[in-house]
Each structure stands twice: as structure tokens, then as C-alpha cells.
PDB file of N, CA and C in Angstrom:
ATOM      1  N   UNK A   1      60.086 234.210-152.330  1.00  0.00           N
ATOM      2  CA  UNK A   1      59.847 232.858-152.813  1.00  0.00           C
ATOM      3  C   UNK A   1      58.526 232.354-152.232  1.00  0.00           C
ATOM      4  N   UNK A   2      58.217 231.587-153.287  1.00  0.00           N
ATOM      5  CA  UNK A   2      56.725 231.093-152.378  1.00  0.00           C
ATOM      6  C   UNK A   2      56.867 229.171-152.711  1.00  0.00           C
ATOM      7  N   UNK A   3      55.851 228.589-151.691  1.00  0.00           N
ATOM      8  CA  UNK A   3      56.356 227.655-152.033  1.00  0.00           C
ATOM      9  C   UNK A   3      55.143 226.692-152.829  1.00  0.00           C
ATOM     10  N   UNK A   4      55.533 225.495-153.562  1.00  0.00           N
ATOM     11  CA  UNK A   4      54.661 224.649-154.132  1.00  0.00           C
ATOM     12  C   UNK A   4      53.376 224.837-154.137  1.00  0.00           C
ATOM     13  N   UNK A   5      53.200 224.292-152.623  1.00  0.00           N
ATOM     14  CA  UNK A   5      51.884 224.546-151.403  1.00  0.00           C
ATOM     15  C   UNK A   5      51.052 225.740-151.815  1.00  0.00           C
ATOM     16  N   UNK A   6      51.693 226.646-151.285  1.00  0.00           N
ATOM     17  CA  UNK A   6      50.619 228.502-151.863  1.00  0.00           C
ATOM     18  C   UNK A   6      50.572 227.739-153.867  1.00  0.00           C
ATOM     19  N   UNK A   7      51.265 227.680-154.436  1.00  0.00           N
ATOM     20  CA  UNK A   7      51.257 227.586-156.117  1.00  0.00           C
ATOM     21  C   UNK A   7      49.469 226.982-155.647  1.00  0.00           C
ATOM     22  N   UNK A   8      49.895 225.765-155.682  1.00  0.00           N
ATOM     23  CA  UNK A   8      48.453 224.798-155.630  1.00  0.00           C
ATOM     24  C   UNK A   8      47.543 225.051-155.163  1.00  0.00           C
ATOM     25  N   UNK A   9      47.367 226.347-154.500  1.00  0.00           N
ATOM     26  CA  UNK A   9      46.412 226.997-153.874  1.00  0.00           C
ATOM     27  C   UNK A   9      45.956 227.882-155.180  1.00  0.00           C
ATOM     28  N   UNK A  10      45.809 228.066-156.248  1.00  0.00           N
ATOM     29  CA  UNK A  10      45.310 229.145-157.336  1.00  0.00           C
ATOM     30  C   UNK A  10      45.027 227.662-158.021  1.00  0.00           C
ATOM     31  N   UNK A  11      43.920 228.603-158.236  1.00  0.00           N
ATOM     32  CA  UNK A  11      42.362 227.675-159.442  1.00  0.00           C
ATOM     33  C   UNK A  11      42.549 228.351-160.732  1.00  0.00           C
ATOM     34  N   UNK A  12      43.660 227.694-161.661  1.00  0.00           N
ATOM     35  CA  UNK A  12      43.684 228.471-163.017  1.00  0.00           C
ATOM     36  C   UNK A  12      42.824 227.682-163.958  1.00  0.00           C
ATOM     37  N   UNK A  13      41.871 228.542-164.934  1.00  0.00           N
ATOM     38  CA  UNK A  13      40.989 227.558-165.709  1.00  0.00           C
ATOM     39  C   UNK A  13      40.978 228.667-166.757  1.00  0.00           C
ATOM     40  N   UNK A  14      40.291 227.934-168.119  1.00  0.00           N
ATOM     41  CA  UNK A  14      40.020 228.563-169.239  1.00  0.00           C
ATOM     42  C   UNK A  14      39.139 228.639-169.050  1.00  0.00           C
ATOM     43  N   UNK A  15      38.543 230.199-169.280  1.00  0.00           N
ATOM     44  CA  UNK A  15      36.942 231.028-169.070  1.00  0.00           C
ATOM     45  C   UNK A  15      37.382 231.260-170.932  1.00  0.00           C
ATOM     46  N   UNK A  16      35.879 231.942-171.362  1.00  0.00           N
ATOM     47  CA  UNK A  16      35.531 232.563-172.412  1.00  0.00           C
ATOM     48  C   UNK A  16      34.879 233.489-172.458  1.00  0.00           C
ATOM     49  N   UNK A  17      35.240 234.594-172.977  1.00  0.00           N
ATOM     50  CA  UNK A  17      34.705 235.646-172.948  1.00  0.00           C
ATOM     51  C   UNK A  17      33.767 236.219-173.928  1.00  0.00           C
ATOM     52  N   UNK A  18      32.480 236.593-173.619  1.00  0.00           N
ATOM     53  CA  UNK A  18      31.062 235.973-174.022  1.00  0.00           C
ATOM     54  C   UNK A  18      30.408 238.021-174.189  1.00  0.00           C
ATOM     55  N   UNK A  19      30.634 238.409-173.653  1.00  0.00           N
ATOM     56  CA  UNK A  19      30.777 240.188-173.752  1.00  0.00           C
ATOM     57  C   UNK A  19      31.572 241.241-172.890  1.00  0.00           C
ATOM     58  N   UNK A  20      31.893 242.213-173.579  1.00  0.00           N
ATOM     59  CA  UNK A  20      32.781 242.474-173.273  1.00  0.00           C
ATOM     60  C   UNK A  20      32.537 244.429-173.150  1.00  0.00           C
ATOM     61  N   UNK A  21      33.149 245.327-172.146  1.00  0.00           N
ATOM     62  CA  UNK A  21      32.803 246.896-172.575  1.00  0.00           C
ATOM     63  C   UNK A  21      33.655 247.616-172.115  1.00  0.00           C
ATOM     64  N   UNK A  22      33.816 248.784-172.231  1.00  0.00           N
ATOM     65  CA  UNK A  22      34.513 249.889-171.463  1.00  0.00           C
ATOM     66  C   UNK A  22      33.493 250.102-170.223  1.00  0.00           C
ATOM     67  N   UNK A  23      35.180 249.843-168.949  1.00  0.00           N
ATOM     68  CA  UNK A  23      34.594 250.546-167.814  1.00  0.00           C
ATOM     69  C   UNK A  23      34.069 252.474-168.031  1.00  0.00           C
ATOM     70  N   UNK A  24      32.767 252.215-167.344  1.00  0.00           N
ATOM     71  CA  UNK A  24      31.807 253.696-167.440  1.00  0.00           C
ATOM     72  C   UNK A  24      32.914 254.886-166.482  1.00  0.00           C
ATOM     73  N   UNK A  25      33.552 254.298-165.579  1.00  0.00           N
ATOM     74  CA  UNK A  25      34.175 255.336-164.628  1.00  0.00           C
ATOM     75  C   UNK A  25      36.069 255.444-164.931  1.00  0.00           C
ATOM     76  N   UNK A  26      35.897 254.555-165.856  1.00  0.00           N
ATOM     77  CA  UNK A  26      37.565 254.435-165.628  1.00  0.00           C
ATOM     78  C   UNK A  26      38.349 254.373-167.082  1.00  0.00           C
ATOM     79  N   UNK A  27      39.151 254.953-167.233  1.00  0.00           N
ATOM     80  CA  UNK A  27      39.619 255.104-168.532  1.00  0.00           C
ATOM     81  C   UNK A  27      40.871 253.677-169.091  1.00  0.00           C
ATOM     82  N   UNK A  28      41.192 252.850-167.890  1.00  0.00           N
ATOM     83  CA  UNK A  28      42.301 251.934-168.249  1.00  0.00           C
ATOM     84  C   UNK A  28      41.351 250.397-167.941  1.00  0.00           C
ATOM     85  N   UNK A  29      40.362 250.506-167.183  1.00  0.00           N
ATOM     86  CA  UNK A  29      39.704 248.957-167.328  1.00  0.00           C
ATOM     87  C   UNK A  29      38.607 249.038-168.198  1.00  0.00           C
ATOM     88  N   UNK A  30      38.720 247.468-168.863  1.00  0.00           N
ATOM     89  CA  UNK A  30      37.181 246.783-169.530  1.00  0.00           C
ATOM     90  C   UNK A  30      36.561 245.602-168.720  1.00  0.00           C
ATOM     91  N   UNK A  31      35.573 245.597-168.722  1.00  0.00           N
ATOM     92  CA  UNK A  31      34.950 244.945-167.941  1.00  0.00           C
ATOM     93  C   UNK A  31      34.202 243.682-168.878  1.00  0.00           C
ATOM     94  N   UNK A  32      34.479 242.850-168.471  1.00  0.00           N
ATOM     95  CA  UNK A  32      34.462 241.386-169.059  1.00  0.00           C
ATOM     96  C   UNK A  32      33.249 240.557-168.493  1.00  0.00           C
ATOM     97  N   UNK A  33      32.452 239.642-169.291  1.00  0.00           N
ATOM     98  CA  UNK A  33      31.381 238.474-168.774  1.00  0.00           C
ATOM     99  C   UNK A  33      32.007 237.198-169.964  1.00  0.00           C
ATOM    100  N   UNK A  34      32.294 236.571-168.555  1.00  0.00           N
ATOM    101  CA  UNK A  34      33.257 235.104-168.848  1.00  0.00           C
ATOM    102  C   UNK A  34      32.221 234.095-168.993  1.00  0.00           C
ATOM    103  N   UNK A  35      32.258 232.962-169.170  1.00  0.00           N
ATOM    104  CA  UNK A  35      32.011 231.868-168.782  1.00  0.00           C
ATOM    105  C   UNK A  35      33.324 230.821-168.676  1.00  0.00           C
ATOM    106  N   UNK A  36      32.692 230.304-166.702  1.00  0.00           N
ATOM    107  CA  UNK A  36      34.165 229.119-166.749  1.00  0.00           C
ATOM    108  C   UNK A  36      33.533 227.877-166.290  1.00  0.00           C
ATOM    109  N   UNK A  37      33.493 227.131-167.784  1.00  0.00           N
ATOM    110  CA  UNK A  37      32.721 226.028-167.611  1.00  0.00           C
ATOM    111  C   UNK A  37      31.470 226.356-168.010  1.00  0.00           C
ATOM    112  N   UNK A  38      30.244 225.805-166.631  1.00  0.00           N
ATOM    113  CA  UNK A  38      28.889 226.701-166.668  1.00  0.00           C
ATOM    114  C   UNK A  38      28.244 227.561-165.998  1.00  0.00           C
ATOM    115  N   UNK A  39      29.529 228.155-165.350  1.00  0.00           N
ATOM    116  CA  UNK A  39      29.460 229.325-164.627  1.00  0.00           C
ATOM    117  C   UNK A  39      29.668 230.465-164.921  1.00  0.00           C
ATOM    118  N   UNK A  40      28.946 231.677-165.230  1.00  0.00           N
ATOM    119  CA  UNK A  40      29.013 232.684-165.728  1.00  0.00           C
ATOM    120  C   UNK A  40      29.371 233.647-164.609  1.00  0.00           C
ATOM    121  N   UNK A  41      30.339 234.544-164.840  1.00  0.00           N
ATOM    122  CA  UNK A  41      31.322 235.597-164.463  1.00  0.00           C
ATOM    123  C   UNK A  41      31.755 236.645-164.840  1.00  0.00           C
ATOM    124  N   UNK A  42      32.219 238.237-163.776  1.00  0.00           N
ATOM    125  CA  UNK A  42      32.490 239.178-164.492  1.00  0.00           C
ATOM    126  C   UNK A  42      33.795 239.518-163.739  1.00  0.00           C
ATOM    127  N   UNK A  43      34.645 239.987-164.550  1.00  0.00           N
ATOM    128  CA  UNK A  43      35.965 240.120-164.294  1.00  0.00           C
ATOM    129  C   UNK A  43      36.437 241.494-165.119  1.00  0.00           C
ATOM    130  N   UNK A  44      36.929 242.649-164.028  1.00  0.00           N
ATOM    131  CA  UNK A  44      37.025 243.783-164.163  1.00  0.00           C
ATOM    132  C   UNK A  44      38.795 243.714-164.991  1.00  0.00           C
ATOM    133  N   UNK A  45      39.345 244.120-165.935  1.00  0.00           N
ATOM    134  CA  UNK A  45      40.622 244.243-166.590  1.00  0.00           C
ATOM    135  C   UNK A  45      41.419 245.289-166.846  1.00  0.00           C
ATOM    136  N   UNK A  46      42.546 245.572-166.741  1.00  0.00           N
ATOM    137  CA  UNK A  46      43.156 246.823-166.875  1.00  0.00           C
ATOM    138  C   UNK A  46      43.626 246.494-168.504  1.00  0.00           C
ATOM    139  N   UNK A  47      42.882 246.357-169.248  1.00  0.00           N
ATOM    140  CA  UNK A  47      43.607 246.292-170.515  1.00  0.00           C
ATOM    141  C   UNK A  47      43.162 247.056-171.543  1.00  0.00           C
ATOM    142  N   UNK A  48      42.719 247.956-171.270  1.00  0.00           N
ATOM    143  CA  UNK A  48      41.468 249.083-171.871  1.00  0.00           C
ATOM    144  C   UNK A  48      42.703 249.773-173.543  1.00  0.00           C
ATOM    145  N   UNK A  49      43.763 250.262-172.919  1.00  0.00           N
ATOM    146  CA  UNK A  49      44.478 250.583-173.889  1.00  0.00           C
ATOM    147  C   UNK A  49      45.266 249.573-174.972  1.00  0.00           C
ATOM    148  N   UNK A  50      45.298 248.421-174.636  1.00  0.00           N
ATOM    149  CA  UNK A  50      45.847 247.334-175.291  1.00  0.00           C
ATOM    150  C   UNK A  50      44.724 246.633-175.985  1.00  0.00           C
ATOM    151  N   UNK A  51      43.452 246.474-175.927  1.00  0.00           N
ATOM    152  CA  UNK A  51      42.151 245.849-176.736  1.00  0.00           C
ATOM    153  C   UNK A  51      40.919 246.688-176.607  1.00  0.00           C
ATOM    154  N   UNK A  52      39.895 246.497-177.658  1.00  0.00           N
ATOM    155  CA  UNK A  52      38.956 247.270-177.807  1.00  0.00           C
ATOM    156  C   UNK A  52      38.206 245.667-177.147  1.00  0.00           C
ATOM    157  N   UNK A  53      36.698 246.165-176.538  1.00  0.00           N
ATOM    158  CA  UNK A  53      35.617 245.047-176.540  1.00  0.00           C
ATOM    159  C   UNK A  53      35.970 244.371-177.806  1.00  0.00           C
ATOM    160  N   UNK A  54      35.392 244.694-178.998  1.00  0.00           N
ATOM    161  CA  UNK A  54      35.128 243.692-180.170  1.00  0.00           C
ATOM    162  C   UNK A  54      36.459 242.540-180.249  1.00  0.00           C
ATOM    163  N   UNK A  55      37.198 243.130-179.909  1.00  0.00           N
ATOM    164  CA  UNK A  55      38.503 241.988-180.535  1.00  0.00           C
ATOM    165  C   UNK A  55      38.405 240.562-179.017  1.00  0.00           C
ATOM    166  N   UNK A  56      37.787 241.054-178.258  1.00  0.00           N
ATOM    167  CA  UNK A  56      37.828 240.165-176.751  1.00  0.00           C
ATOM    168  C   UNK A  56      36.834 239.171-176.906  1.00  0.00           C
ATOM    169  N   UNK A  57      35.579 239.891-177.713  1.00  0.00           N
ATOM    170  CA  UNK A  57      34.381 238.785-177.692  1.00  0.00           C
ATOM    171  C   UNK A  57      35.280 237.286-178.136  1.00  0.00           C
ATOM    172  N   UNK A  58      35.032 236.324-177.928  1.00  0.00           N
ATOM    173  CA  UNK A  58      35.057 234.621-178.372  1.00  0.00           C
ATOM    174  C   UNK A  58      36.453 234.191-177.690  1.00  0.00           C
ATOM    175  N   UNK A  59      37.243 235.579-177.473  1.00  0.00           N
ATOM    176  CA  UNK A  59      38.505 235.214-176.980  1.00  0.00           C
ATOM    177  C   UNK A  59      38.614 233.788-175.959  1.00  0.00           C
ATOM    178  N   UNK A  60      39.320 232.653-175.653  1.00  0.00           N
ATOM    179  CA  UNK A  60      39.391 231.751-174.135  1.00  0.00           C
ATOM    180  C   UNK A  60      40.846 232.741-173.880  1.00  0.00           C
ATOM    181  N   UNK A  61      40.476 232.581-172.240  1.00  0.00           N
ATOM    182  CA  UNK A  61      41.892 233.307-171.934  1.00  0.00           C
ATOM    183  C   UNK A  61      42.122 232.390-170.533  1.00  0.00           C
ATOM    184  N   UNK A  62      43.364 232.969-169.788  1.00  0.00           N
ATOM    185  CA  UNK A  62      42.920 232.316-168.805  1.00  0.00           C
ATOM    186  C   UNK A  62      43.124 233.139-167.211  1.00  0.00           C
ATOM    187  N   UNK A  63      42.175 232.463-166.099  1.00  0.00           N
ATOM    188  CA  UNK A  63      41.841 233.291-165.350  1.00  0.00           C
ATOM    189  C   UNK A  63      42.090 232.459-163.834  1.00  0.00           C
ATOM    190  N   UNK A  64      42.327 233.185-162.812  1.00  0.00           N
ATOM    191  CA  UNK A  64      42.444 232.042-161.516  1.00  0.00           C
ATOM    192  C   UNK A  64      41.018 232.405-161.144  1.00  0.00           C
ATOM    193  N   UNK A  65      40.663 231.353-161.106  1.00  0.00           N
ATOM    194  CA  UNK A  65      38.975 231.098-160.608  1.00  0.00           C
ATOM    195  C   UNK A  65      38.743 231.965-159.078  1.00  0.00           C
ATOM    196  N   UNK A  66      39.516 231.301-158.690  1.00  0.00           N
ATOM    197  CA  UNK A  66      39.433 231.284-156.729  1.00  0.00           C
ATOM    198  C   UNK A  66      39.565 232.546-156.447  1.00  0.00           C
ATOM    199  N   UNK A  67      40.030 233.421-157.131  1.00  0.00           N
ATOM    200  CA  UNK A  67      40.532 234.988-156.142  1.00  0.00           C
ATOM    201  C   UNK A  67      38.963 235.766-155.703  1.00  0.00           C
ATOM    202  N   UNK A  68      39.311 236.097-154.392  1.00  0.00           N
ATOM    203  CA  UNK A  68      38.086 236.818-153.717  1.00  0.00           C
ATOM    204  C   UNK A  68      37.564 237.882-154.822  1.00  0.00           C
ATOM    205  N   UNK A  69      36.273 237.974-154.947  1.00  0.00           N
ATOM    206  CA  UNK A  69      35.382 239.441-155.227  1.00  0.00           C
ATOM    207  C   UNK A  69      36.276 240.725-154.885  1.00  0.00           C
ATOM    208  N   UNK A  70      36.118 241.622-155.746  1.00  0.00           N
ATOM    209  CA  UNK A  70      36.595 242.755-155.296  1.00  0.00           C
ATOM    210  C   UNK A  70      36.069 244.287-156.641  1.00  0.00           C
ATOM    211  N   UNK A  71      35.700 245.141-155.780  1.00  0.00           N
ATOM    212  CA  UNK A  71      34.695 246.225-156.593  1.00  0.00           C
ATOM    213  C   UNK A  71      35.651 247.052-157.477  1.00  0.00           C
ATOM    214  N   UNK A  72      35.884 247.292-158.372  1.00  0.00           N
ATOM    215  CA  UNK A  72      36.878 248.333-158.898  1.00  0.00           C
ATOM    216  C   UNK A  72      36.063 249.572-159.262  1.00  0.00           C
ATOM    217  N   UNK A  73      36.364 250.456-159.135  1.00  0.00           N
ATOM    218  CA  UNK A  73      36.057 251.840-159.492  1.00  0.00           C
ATOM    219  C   UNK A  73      34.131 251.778-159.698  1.00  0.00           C
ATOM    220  N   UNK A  74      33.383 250.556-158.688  1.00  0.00           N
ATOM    221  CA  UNK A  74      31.924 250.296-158.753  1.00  0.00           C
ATOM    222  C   UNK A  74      31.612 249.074-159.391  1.00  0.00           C
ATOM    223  N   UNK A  75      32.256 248.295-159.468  1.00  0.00           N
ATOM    224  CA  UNK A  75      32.386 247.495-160.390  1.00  0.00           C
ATOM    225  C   UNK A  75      32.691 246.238-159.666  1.00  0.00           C
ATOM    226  N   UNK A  76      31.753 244.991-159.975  1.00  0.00           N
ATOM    227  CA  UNK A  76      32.878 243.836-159.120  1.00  0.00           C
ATOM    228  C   UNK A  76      33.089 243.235-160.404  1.00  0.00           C
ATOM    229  N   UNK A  77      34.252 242.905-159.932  1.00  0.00           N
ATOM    230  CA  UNK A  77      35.520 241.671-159.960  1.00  0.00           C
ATOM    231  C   UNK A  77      35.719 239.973-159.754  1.00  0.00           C
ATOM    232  N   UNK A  78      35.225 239.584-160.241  1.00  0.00           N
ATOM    233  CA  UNK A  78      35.023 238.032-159.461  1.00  0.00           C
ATOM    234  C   UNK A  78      36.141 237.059-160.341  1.00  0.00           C
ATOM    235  N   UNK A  79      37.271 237.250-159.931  1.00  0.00           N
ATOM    236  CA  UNK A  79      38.112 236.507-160.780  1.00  0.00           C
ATOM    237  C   UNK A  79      39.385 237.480-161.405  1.00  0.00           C
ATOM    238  N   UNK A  80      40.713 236.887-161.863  1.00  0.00           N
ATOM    239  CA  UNK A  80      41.585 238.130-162.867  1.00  0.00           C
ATOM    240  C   UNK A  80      41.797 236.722-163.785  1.00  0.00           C
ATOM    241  N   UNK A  81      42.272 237.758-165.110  1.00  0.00           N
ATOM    242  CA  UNK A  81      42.609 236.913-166.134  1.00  0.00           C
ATOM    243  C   UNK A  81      44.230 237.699-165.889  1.00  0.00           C
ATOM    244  N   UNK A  82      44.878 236.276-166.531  1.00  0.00           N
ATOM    245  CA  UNK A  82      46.562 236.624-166.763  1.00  0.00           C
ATOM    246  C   UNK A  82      47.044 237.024-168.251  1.00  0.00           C
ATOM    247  N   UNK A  83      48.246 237.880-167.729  1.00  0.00           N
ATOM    248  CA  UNK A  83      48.535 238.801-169.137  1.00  0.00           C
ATOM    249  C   UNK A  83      50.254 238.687-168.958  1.00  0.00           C
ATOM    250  N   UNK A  84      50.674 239.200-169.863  1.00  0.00           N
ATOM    251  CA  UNK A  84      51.841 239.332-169.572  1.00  0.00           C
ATOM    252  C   UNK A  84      52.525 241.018-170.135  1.00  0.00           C
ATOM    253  N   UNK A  85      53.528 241.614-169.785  1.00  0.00           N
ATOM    254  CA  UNK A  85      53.445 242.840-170.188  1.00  0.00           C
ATOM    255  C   UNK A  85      54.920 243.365-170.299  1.00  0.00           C
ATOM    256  N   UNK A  86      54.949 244.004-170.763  1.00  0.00           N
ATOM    257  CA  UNK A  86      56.566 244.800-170.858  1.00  0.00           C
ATOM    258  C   UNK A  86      56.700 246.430-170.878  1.00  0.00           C
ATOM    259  N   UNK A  87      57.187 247.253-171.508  1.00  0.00           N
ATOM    260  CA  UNK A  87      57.115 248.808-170.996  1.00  0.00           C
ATOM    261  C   UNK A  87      56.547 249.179-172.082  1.00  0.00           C
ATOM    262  N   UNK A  88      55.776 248.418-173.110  1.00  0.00           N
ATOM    263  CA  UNK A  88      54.654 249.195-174.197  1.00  0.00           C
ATOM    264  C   UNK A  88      53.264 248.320-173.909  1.00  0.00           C
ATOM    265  N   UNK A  89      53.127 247.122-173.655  1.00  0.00           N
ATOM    266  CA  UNK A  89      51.936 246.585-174.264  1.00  0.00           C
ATOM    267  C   UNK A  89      51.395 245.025-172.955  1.00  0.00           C
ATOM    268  N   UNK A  90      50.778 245.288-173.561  1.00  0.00           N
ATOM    269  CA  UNK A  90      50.423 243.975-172.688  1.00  0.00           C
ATOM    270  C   UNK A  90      49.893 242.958-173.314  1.00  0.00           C
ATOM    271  N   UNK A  91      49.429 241.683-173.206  1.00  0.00           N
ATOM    272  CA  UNK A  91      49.056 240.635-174.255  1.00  0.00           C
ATOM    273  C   UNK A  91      48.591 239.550-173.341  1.00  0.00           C
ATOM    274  N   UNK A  92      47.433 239.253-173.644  1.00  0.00           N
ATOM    275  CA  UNK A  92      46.223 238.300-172.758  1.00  0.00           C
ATOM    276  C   UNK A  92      47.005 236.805-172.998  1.00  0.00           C
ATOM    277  N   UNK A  93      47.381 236.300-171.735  1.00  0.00           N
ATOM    278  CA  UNK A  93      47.784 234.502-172.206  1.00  0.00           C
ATOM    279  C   UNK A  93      46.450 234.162-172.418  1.00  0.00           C
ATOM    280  N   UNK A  94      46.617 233.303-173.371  1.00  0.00           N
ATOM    281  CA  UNK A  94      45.533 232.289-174.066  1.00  0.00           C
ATOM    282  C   UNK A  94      45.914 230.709-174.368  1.00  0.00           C
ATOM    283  N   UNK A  95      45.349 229.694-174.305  1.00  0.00           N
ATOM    284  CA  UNK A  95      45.850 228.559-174.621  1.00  0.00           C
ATOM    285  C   UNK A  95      45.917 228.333-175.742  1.00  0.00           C
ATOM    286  N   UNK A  96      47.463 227.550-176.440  1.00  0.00           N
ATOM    287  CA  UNK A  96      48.079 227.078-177.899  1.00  0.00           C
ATOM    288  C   UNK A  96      47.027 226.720-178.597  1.00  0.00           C
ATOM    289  N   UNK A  97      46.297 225.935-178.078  1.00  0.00           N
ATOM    290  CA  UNK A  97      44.955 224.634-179.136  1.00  0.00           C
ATOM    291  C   UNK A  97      43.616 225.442-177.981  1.00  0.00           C
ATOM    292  N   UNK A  98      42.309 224.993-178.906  1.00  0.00           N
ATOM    293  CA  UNK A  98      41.293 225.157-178.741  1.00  0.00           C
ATOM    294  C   UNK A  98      40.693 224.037-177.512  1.00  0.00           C
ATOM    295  N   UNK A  99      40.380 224.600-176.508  1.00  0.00           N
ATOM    296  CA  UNK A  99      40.188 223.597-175.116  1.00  0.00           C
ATOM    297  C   UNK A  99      38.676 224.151-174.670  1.00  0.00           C
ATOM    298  N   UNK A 100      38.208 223.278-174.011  1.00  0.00           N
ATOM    299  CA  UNK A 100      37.089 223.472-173.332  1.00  0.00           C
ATOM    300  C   UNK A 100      36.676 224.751-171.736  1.00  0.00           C
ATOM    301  N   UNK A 101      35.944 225.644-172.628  1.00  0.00           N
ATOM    302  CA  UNK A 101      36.161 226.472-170.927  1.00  0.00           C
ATOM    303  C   UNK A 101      35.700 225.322-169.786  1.00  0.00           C
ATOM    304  N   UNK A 102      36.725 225.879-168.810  1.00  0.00           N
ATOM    305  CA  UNK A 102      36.503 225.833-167.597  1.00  0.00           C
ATOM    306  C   UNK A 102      37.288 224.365-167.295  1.00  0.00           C
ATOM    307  N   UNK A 103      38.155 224.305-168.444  1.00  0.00           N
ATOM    308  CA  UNK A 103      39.430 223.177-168.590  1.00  0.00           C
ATOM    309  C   UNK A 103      40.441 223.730-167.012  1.00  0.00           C
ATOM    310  N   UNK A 104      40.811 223.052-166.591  1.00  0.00           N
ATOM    311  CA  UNK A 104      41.913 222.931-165.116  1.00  0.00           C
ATOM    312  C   UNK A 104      43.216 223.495-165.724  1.00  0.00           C
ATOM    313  N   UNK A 105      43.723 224.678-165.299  1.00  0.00           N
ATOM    314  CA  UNK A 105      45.295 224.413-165.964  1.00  0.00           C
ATOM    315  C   UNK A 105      46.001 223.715-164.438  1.00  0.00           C
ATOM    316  N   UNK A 106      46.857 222.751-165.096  1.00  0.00           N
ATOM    317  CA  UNK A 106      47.630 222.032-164.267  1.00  0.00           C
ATOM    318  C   UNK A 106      49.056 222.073-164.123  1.00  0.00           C
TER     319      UNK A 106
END
């Protein structure tokens, strides 16, 4: 269990995803350039088998801002986007209506 406190500690916001590619070293991540707000960002993804680049371009998805840097397979990471998944597929949360990147989820 975690409590309230830690919750309110994650910076969830709507980024947009502005280009998009296959990781060069890795066969299960794509590697993403967000914008959240007017901050531009790259965020490494394990969703390589579930979306091609083209279908990601214009996508808003959403991402916790705050999580530390981290290199994947050469690669940094500045941020994860949330997905949800089951024992075939996985599927990017996105917001219902059309919102402004770098909107607060609350």
C-alpha cells in the first residue's frame, strides 16, 4: 500500500508526441520526442510490438513528468508514459477530449 502523500508526489501531465522511431539496439523499445507544455522531451517505451512510429506521431498520451533520467539500452529516458496491458497487448492511456499538452492530471 502506498499512501496519498507518495500518490501526490508523481507529476502526471499530457505530453504530445511530436516524433517518434525504433530503438537502434533494442527490438521491444521506441523511442519517443514529446512535448509537455513547452518543454521538449525524450522518453524511451517498451511498446515496439504493440505500435509502429507512424501511428504515435500527434498521439497526447500521458506521462509522469518528475521520474529521474535513466539510459536504456544507450538511450535516455527522461520521463515514462502510462499504458495499460494484459497477456496480449498493451494500449497507451490517452485523455477522453482533446486537452492542452502539458495539462496537470489531477
Amino acid at each position: 500500500m502506498v499512501s496519498l502523500h507518495d500518490v501526490m508526489k508523481l507529476d502526471l501531465r499530457i505530453a504530445e508526441i511530436t516524433a517518434a522511431e525504433y530503438h537502434p539496439n533494442a527490438d521491444k523499445l521506441i523511442v519517443l520526442q514529446i512535448t509537455v507544455g513547452d518543454e521538449k522531451r525524450q522518453i524511451v517505451a517498451g511498446i515496439r510490438k504493440h505500435y509502429t512510429p507512424e501511428e504515435l506521431v500527434g498521439k497526447k498520451i500521458i506521462v509522469i513528468a518528475n521520474l529521474e533520467p535513466v539510459t536504456l539500452r544507450g538511450v535516455e529516458s527522461q520521463g515514462m508514459l502510462l499504458a495499460a496491458s494484459d497477456d496480449e497487448r498493451i494500449v497507451l492511456l490517452v485523455p477522453e477530449k482533446d486537452i492542452s499538452s502539458g495539462a496537470k492530471i489531477k
